[in-house]
Protein backbone atom coordinates (compact mmCIF):
# COMPACT_ATOMS: atom_id res chain seq x y z
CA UNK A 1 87.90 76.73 44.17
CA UNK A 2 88.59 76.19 40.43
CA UNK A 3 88.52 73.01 39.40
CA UNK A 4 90.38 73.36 36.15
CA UNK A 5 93.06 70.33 35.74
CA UNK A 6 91.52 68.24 37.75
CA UNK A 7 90.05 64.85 36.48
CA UNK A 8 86.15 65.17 36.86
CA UNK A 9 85.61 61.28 37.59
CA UNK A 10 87.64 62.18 40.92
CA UNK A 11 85.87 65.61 41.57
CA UNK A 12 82.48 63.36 41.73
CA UNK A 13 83.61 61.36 44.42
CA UNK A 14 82.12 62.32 47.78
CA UNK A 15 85.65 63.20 49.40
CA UNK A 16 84.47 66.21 50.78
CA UNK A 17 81.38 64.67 52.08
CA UNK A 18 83.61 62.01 54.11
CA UNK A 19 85.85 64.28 54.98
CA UNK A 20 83.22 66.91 56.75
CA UNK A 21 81.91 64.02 58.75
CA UNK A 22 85.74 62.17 59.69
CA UNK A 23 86.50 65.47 61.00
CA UNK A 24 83.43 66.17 62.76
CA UNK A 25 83.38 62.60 64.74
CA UNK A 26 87.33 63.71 65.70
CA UNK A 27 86.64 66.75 67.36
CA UNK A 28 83.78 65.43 69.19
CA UNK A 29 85.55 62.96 70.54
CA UNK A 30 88.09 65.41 71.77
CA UNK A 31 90.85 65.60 68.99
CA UNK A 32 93.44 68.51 69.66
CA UNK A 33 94.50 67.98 66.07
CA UNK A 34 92.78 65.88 63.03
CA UNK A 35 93.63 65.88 59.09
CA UNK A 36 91.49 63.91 56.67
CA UNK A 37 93.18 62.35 53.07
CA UNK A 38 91.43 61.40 50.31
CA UNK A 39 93.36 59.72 47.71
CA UNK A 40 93.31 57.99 43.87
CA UNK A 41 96.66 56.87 42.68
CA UNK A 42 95.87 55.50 38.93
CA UNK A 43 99.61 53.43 38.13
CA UNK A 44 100.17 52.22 34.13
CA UNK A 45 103.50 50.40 33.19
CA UNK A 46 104.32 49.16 29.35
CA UNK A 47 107.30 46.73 29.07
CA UNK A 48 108.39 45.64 26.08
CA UNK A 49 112.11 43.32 24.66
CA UNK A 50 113.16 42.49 21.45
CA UNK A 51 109.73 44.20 19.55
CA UNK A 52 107.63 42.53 21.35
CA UNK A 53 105.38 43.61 24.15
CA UNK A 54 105.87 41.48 26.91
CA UNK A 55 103.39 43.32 29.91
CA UNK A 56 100.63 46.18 30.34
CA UNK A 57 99.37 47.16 33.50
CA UNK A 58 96.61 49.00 35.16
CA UNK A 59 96.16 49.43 38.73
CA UNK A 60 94.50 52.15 41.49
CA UNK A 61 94.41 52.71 44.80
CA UNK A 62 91.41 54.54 46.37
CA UNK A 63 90.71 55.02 49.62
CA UNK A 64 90.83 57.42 52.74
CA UNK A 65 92.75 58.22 55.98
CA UNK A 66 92.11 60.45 59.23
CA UNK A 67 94.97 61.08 61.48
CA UNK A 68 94.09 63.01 64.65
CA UNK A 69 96.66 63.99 68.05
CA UNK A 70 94.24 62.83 71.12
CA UNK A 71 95.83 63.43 74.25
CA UNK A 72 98.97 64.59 73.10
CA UNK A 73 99.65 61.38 70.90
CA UNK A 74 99.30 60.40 67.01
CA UNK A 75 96.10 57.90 66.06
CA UNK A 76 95.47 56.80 62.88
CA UNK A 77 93.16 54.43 60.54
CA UNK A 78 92.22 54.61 56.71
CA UNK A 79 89.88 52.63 54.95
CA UNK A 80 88.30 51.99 51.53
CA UNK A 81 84.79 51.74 51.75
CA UNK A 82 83.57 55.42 50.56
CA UNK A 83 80.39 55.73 52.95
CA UNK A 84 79.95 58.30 55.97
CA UNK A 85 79.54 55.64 58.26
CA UNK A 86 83.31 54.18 57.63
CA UNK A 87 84.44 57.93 58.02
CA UNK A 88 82.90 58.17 61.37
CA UNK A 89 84.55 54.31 62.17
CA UNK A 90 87.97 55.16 60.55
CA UNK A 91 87.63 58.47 62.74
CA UNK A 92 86.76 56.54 66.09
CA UNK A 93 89.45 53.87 64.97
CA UNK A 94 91.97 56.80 64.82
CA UNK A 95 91.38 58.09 68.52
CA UNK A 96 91.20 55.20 70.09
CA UNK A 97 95.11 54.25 68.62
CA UNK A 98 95.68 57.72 69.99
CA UNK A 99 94.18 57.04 73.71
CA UNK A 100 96.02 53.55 73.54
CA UNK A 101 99.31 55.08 72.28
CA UNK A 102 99.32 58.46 75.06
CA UNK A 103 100.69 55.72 77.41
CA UNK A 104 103.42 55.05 75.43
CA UNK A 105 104.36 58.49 74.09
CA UNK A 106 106.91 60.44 76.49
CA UNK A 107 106.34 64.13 74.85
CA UNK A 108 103.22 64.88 73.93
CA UNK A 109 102.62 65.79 69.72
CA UNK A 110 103.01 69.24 69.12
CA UNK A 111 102.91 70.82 65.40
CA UNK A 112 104.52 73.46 64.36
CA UNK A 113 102.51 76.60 63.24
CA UNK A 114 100.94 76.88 59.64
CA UNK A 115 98.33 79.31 58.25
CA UNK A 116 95.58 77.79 56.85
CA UNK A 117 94.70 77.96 53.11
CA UNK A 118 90.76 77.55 52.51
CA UNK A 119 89.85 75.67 49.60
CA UNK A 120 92.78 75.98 47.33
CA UNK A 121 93.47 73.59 43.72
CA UNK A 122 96.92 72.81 42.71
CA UNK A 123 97.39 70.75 39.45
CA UNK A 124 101.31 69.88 38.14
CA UNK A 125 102.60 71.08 35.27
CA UNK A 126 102.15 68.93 32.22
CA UNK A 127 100.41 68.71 28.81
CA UNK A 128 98.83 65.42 27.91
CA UNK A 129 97.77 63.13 30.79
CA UNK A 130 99.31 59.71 29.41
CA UNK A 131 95.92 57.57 30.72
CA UNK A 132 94.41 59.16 27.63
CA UNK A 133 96.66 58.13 25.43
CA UNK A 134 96.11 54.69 23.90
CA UNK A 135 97.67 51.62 25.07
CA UNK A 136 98.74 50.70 21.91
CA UNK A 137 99.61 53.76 20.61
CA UNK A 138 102.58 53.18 23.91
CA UNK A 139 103.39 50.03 23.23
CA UNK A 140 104.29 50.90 19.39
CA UNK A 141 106.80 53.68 21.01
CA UNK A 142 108.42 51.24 23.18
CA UNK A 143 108.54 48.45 19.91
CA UNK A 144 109.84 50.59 18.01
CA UNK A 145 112.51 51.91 19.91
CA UNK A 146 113.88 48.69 20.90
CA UNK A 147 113.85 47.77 16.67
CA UNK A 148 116.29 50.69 16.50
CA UNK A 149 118.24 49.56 19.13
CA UNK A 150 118.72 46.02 17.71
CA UNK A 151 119.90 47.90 14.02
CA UNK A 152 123.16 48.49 16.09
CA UNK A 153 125.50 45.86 15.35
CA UNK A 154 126.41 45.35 19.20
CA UNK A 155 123.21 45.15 20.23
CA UNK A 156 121.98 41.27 20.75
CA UNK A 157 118.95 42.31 22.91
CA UNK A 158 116.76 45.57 23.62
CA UNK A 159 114.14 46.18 26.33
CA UNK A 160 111.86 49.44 26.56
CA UNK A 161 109.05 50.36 29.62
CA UNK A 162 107.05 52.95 30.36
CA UNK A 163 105.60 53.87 33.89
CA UNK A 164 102.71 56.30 34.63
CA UNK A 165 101.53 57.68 37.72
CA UNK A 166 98.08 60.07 38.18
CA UNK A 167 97.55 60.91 41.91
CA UNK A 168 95.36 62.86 43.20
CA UNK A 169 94.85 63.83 46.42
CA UNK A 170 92.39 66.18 48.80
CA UNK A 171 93.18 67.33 52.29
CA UNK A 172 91.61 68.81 55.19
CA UNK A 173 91.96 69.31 58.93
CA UNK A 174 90.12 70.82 61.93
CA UNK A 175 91.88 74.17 61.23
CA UNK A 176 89.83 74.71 58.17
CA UNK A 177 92.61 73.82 55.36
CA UNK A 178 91.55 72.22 52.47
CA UNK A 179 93.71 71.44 49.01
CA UNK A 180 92.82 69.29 45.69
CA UNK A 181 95.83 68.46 43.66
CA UNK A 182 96.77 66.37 41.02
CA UNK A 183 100.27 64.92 39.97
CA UNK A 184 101.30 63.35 36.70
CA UNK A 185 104.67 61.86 36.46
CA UNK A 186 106.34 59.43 34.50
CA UNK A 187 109.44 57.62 33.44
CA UNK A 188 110.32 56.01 30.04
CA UNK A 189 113.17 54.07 29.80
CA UNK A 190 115.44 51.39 27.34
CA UNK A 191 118.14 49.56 27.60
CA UNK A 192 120.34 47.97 25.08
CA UNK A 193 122.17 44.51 25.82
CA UNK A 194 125.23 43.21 23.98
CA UNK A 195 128.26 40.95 24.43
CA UNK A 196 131.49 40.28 22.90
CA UNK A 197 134.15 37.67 23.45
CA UNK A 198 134.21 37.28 27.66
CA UNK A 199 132.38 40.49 28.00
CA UNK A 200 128.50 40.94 28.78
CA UNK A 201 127.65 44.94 29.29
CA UNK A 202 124.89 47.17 28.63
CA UNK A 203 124.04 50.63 27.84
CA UNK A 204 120.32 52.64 28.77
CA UNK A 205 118.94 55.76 28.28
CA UNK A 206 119.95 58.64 30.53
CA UNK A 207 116.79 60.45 30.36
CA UNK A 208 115.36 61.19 33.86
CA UNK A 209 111.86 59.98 35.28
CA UNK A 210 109.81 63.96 35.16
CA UNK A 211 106.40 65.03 36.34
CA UNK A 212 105.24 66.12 33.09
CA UNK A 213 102.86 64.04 30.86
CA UNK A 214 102.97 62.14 27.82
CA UNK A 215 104.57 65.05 25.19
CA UNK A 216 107.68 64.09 27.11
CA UNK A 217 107.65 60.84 25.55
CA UNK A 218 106.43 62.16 22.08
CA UNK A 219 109.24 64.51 21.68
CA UNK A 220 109.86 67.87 20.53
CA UNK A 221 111.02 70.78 21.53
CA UNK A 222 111.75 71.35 25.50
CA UNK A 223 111.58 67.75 25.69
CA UNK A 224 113.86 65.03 25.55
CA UNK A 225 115.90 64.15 22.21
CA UNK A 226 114.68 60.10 22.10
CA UNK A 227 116.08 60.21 18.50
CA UNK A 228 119.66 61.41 18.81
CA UNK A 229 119.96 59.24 21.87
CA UNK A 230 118.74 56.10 20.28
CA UNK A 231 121.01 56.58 17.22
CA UNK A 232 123.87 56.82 19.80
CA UNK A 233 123.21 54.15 22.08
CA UNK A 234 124.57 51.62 20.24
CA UNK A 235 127.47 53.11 19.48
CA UNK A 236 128.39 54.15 22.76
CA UNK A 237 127.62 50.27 23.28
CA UNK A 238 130.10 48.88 20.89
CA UNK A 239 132.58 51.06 22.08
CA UNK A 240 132.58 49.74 25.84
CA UNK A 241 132.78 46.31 25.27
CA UNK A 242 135.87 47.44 23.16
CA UNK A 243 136.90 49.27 25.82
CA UNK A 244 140.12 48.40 28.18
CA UNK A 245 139.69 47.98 32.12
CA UNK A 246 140.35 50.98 33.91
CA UNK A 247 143.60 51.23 35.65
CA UNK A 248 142.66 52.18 39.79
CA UNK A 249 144.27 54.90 41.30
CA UNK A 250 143.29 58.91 41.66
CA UNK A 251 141.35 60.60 38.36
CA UNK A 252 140.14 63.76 38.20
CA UNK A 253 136.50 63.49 37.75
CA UNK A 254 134.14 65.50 35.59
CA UNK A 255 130.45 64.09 36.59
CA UNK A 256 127.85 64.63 33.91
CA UNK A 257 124.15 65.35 35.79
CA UNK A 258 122.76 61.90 34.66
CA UNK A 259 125.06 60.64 36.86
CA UNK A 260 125.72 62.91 40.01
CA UNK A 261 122.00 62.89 40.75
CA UNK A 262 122.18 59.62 42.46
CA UNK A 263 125.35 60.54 44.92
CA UNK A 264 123.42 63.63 45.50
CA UNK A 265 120.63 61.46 46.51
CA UNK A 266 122.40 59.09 48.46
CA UNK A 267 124.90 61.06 50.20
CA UNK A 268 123.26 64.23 50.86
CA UNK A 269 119.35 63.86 50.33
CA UNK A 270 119.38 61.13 52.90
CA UNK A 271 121.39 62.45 54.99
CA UNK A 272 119.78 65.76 55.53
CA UNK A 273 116.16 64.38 56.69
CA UNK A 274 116.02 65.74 60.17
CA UNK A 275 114.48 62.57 61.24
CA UNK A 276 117.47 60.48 59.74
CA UNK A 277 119.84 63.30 61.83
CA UNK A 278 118.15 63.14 65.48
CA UNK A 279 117.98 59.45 65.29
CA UNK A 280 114.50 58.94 64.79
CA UNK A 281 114.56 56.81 61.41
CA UNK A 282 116.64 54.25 60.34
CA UNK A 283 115.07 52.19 58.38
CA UNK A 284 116.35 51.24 54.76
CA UNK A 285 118.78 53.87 55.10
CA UNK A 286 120.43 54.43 58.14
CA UNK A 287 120.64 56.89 60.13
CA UNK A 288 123.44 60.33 59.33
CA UNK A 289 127.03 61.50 60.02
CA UNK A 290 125.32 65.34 60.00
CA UNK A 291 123.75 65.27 63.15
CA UNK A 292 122.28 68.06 64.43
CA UNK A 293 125.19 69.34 66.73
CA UNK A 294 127.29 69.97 63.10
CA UNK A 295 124.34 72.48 62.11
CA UNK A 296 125.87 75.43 61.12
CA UNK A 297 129.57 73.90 61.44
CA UNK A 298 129.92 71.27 59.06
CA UNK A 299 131.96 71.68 55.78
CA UNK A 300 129.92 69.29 53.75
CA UNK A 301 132.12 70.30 50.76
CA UNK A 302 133.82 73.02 49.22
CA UNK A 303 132.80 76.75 48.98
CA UNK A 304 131.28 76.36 45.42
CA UNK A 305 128.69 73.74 46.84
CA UNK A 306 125.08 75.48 47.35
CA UNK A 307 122.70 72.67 47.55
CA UNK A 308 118.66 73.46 48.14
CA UNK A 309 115.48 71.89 48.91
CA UNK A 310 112.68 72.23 46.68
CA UNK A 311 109.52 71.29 46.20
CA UNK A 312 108.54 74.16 44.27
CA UNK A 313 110.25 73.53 41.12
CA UNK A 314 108.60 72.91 37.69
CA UNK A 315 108.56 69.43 36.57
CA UNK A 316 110.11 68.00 39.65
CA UNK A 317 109.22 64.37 41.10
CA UNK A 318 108.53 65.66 44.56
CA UNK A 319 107.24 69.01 43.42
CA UNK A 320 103.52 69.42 44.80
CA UNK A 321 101.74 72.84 45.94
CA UNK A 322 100.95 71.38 49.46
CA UNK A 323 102.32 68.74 51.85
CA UNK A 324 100.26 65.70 53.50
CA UNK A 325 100.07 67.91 56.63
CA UNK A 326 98.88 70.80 54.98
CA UNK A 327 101.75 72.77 54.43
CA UNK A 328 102.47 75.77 51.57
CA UNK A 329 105.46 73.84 49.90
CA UNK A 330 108.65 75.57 49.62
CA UNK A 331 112.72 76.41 48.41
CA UNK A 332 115.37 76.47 51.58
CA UNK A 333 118.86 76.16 51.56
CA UNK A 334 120.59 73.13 53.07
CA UNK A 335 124.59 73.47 52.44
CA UNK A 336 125.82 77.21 51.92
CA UNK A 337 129.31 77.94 50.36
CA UNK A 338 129.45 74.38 51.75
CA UNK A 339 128.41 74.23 55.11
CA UNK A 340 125.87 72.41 56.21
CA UNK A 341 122.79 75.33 57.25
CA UNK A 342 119.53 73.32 57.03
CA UNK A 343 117.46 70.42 57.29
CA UNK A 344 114.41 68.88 55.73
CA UNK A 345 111.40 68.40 57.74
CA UNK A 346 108.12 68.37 58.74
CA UNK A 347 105.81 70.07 60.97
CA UNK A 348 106.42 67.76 64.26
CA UNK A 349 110.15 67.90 63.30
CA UNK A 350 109.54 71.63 63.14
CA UNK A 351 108.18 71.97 65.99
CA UNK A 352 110.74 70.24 68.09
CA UNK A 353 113.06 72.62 66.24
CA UNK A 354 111.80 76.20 66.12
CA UNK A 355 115.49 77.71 65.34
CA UNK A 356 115.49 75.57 61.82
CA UNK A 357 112.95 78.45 60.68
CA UNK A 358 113.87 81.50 58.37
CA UNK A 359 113.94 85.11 59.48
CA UNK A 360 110.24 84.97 58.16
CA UNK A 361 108.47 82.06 60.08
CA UNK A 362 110.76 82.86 63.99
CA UNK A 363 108.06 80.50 65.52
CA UNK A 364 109.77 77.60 63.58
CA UNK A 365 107.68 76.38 60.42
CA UNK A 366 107.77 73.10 58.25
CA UNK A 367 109.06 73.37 54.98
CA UNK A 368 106.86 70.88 53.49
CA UNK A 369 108.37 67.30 53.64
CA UNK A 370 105.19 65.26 54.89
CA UNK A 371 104.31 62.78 52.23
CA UNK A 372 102.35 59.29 52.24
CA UNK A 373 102.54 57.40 49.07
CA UNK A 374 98.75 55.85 49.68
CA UNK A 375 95.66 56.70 51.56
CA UNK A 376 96.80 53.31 53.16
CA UNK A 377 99.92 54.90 54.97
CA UNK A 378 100.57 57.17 57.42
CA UNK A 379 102.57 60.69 56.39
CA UNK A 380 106.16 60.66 57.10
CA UNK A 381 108.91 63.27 56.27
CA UNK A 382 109.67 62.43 52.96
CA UNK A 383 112.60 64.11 50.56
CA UNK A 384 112.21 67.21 49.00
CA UNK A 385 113.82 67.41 45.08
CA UNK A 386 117.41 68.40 46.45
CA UNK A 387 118.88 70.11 44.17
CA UNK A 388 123.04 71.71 43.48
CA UNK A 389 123.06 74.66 41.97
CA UNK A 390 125.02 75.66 39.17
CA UNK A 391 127.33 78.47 38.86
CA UNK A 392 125.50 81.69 37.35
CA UNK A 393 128.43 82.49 34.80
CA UNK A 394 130.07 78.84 35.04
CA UNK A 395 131.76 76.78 32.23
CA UNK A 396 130.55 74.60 30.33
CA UNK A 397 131.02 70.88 30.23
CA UNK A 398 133.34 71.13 27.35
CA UNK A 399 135.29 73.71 29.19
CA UNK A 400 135.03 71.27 32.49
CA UNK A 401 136.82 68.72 30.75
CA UNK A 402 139.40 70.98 29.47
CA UNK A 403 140.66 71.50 32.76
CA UNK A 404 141.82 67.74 33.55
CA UNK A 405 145.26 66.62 32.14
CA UNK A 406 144.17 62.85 33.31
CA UNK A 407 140.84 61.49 34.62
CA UNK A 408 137.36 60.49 33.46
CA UNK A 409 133.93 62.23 32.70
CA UNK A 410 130.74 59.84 34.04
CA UNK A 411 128.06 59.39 32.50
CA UNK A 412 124.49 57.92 33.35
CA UNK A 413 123.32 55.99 37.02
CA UNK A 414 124.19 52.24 37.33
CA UNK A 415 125.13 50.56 40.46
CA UNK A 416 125.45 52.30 43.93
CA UNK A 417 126.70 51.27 47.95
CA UNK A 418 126.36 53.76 51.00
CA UNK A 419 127.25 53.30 54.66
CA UNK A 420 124.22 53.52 56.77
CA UNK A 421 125.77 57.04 58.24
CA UNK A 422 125.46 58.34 54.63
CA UNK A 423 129.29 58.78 54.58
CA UNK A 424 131.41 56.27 53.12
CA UNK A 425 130.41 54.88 49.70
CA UNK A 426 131.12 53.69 46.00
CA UNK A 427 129.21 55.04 42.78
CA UNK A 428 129.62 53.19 39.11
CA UNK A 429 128.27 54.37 35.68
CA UNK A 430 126.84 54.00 32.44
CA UNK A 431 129.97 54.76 30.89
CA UNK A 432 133.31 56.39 31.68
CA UNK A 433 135.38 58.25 29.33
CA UNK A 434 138.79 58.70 29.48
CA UNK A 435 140.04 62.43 29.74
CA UNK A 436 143.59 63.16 28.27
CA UNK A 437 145.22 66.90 28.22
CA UNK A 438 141.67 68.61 28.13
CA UNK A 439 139.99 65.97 25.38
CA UNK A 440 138.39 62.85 25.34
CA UNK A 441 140.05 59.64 23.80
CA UNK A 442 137.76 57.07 24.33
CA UNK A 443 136.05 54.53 27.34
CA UNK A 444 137.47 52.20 30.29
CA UNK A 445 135.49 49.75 31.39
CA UNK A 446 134.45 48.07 35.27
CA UNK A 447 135.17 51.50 37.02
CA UNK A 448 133.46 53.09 40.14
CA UNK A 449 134.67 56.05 42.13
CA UNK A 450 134.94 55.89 45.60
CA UNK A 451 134.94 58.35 48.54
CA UNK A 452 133.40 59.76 51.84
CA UNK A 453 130.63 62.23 51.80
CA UNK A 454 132.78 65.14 52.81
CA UNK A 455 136.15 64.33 51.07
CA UNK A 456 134.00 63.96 47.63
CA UNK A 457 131.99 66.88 48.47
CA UNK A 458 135.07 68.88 49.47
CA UNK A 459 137.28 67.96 46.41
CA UNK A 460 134.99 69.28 43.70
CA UNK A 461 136.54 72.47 42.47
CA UNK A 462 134.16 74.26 39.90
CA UNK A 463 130.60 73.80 38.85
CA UNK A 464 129.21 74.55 35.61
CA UNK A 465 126.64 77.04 34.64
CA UNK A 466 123.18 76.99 34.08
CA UNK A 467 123.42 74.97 30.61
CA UNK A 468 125.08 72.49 32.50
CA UNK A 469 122.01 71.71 34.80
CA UNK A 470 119.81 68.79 34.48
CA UNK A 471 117.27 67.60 36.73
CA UNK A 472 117.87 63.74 37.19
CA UNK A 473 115.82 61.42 39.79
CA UNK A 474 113.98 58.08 40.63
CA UNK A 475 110.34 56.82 41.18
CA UNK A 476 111.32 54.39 43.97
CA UNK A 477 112.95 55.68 46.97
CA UNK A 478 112.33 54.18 49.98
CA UNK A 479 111.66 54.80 53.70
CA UNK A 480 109.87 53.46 56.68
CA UNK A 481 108.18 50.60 58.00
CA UNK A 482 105.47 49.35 56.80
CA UNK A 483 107.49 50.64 53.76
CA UNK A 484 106.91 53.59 51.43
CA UNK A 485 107.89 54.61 48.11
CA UNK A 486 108.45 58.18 46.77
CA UNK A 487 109.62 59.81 43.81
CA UNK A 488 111.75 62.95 43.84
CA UNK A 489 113.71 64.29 41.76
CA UNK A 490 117.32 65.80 41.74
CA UNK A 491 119.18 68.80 39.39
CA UNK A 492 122.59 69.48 39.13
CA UNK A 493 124.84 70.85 36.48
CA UNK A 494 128.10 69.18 35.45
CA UNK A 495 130.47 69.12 38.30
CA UNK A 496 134.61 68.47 38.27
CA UNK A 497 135.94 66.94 41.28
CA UNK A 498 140.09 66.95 41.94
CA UNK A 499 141.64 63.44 43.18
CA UNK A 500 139.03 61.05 43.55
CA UNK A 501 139.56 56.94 43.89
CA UNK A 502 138.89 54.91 41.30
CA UNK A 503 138.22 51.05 41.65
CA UNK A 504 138.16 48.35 39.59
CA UNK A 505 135.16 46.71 39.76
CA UNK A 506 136.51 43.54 38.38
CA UNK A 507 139.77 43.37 40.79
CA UNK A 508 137.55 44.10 43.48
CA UNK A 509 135.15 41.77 43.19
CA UNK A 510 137.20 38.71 43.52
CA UNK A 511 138.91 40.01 47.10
């Protein structure tokens, strides 16, 4: 094992100590199946308004869990006291849940096959872990970009924040799997406020939250362009609350990346967990309209939609070399020429469904989707970075827009409302701007498209080609209860969409 990448004051802990004798204590107690996590999340967040800093945070969490399958049925127990004797209790803790819960489980736990990977170090890609950068030299960032903001003449108010994530995390399990891995991640962010006459709007950054480290915030090339996008801001600002109300009916839509990440999320990240599908989860977000009956049948959308799973990409939110359950992470297709062909899951999921699995794995195989966001929770099957993929040779957005006589190109995430099937919903924006014979002529204000999943899916015509693509996401999705957060992440190049619903956000707010 190299342990290049790794942060040394987390190498000295005794994780592998604890997790030698968790593991031990499991299988003498007669555990078919037992994993052991080991886990420091280190969490920084700057937030700053009007120049001056208004909060700085530090927190960690440290700790342990075991998770074993006694007598066909899941046990588990974590705790936070770093000595062998609380691994042997959190171990004994974990089978007896297990004995106590084999009453109450009708079909006994069964995994689904993996091959086990001895020892192995996985680090994320990035360049300058942010914790060693210095508080204040942060805060002056953020302060200073909200003083440029206020220099716009339509800005009355300016925020800026900065969160930080450094997790790492060791695994290992009676099969004789073991992975160390580290994760940075973080996600800057401003917002400018101003108001004129009746009107109150805002306008933020569209940069997305990216695991890289802290040259993303300092700029340069690859990275994002903070200064072209703070000169702009306010402008784009001014303009809106100048802006007329948008007039409802059917648009054309041309949806800019920074934007069509979130419907992707909503509509078909969510609605492709297999758990979400066979109706085992509902919580925060339903269950899904693609249940598993449609596999294979479904036209999620029209034939230029090719959507994958990924946690394998560079830079990605979700992107990690292993899973919580010990599982070689992965790229799979879900919708095809847009039909709905696969799921995301993990390995019980897997293992109730052996045909999900690729010509290469016939036994049926996870495809990495276990994730617990603490050594506190248990793992569930968590979202992959789902991802549509852009045309090889496909236009650009310039040559997007010149295709639409009448309708508007979105820009930027704002508001959002989905069914709990994942079917029908509504979508707003930073900004919408008109499109008139091929060219743009200026923003509309209180607008939000509105569709079902398949109808929206189905009416996008083209996408656009690799120059288009942009990978968009969020720190905080949800799932579960007790409740647990995730970050994952999102690409997609600019998409146009025929005939879509527009709403006006004003007229429909007072029915």
């Amino acid at each position: 094992m190299s342990e290049a990448g790794l942060d040394p004051t987390f190498t000295a802990l005794p994780h592998r100590h604890l997790g030698d004798t968790a593991l031990a204590r499991a299988r003498d107690l007669g555990a078919t199946h037992a994993e052991f996590r080991f886990e420091r999340v280190r969490y920084q967040h700057l937030g700053v308004r009007d120049g001056v800093l208004q909060g700085a945070s530090d927190a960690e969490d440290l700790g342990f869990a075991v998770r074993v399958v006694h007598r066909g049925a899941w046990g588990f127990a974590s705790g936070v006291v770093l000595t062998p004797e609380e691994a042997v209790r959190v171990a004994e803790t974990a089978v007896q849940v297990a004995q106590l819960a084999a009453a109450m489980t009708p079909r006994p736990v069964e995994l689904a096959p993996e091959p086990t990977y001895d020892d192995v170090v996985w680090v994320s890609s990035y360049e300058v872990d942010p914790f060693t950068v210095p508080v204040a030299e942060k805060a002056a960032v953020l302060i200073d970009w909200t003083e440029r903001l206020r220099a716009g003449a339509a800005v009355d108010h300016a925020s800026a924040s900065l969160q930080q994530v450094d997790e790492h995390k060791y695994y290992a399990d009676l099969s004789g799997t073991r992975t160390t891995q580290r994760r940075i991640r973080l996600q800057p962010a401003f917002e400018a406020m101003g108001s004129s006459d009746d009107v109150f709007d805002s306008m933020a950054s569209t940069a997305p939250p990216v695991g890289r480290g802290y040259e993303y915030v300092a700029g340069g090339p690859g990275q994002w362009d903070w200064d072209a996008e703070l000169a702009e801001v306010p402008e784009l600002l001014a303009e809106k609350l100048a802006a007329p109300s948008v007039e409802p009916g059917d648009y054309d839509l041309v949806i800019h990346p920074s934007n069509l990440w979130l419907t992707i999320h909503e509509s078909i990240g969510h609605a492709t967990e297999l758990d979400r599908a066979l109706g085992y989860e509902a919580n925060y977000a339903g269950t899904s309209f693609a249940t598993y009956d449609k596999l294979g049948t479904l036209r999620y959308g029209s034939p230029v939609m090719n959507v994958t799973g990924d946690r394998t990409v560079e830079h990605g939110l979700a992107t990690t070399g292993y899973d919580d359950e010990g599982v070689a992470t992965q790229q799979w297709d879900i919708v095809r020429d847009g039909v709905l062909v696969g799921y995301q899951l993990d390995r019980p999921m897997a293992a109730m469904k052996p045909e999900l699995a690729g010509p290469d794995h016939p036994q049926g195989r996870s495809n990495g989707c276990a994730y617990a966001d603490s050594p506190g929770h248990i793992p569930i099957q968590r979202m992959a970075n789902v991802s549509l993929q852009p045309e090889p040779d496909g236009p650009s957005t310039a040559e997007l827009i010149g295709r639409v006589e009448r309708g508007l190109y979105v820009v930027g995430d704002k508001s959002w409302s989905i069914d709990m099937q994942r079917y029908n919903f509504q979508f707003t924006g930073q900004r919408f701007h008109r499109i008139q014979d091929g060219e743009l002529v200026g923003q509309v204000r209180d607008a939000a498209y509105q569709s079902t999943t398949t109808d929206f899916w189905g009416s996008m015509e083209a996408v656009g080609g690799p120059r288009t693509w942009l990978l968009g996401g969020a720190f905080n999705c949800g799932k579960a209860q007790p409740g647990q957060v995730a970050s994952v992440s999102h690409g997609c190049p600019t998409a146009l969409f025929r005939g879509v619903r527009i709403l006006n956000t004003t007229d429909e707010a007072g029915h």
